[in-house]
Protein backbone atom coordinates (compact mmCIF):
# COMPACT_ATOMS: atom_id res chain seq x y z
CA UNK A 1 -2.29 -86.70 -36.06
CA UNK A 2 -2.88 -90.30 -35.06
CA UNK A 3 -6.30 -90.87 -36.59
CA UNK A 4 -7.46 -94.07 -34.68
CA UNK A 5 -7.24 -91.88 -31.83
CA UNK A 6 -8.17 -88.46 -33.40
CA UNK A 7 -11.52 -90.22 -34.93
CA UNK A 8 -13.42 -91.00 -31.91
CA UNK A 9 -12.22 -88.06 -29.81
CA UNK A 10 -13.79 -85.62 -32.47
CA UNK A 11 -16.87 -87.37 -32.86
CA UNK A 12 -17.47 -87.47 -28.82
CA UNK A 13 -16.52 -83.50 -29.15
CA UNK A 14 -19.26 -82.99 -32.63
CA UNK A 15 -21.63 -84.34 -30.08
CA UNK A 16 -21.51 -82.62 -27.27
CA UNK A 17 -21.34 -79.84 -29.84
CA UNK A 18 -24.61 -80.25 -31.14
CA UNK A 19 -25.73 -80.87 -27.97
CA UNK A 20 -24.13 -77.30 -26.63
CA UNK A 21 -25.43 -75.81 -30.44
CA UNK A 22 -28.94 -76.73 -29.29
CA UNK A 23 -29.09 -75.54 -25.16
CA UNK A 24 -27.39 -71.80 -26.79
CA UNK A 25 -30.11 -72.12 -29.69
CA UNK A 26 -32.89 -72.45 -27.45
CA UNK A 27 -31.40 -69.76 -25.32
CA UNK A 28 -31.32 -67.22 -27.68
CA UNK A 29 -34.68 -68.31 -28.97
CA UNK A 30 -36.25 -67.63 -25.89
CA UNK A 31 -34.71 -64.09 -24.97
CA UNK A 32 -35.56 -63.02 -28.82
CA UNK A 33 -38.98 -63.99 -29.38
CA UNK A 34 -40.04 -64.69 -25.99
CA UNK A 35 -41.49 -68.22 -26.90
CA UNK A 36 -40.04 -71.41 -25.72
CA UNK A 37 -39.62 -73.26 -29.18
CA UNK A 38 -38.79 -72.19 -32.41
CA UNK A 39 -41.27 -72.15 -35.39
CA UNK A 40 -41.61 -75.69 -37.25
CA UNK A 41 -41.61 -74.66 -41.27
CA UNK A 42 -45.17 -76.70 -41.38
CA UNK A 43 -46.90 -74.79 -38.77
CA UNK A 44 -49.50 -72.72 -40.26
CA UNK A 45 -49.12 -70.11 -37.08
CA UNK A 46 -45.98 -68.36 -38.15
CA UNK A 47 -45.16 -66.56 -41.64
CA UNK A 48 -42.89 -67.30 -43.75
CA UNK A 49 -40.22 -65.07 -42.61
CA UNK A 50 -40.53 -66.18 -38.99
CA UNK A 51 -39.45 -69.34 -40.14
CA UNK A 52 -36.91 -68.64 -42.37
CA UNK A 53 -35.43 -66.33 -39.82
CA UNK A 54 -35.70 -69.17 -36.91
CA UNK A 55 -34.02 -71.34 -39.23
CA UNK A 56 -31.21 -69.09 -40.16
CA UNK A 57 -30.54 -68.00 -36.93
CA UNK A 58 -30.57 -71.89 -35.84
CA UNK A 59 -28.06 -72.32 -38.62
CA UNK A 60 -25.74 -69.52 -37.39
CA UNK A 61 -25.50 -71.01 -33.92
CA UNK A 62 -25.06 -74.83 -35.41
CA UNK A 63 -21.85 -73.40 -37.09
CA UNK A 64 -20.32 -71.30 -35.20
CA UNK A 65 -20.87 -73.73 -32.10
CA UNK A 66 -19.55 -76.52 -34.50
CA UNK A 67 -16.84 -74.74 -35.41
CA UNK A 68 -15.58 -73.63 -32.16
CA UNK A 69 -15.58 -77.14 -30.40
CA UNK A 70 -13.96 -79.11 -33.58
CA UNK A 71 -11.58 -76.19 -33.09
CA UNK A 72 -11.16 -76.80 -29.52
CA UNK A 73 -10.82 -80.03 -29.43
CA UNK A 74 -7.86 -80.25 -32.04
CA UNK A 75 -6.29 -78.05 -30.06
CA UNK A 76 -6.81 -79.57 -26.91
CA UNK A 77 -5.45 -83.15 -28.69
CA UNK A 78 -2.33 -80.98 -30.01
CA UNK A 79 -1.48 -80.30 -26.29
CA UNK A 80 -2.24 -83.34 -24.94
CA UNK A 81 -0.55 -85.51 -27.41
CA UNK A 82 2.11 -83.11 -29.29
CA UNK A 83 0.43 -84.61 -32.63
């Protein structure tokens, strides 16, 4: 793969990523707990396992979100470029 090209391109697509990782986070957050944010590990209003659960789950999405538009996006560069 050309990487002057490939560079750039896949940090545009990690962005919008993280962006996407965030909007399906807060999604799921929402219809699951039925609150609007997650738990913050310093507020004294959840337990521990609330948080540790909010944060796993948070992970989860982050990855598999991450993973799926790196994955996309070398794909879509394969096809676009035959590289």
């Amino acid at each position: 793969m050309n990487k002057a090209l490939y560079k750039p391109l896949s940090w545009v697509v990690g962005a919008l990523g993280g962006i996407l990782a965030g909007q399906v986070f807060k999604q799921v957050w929402s219809r699951v707990a039925g609150e609007d944010d997650a738990p913050d590990a310093t507020d004294r209003d959840y337990t521990w396992r609330q948080v540790v659960i909010a944060a796993a789950v948070q992970g989860a999405i982050f990855g598999a979100v991450k993973a799926a538009t790196e994955r996309a996006g070398a794909v879509g560069y394969r096809k676009a470029t035959g590289d």
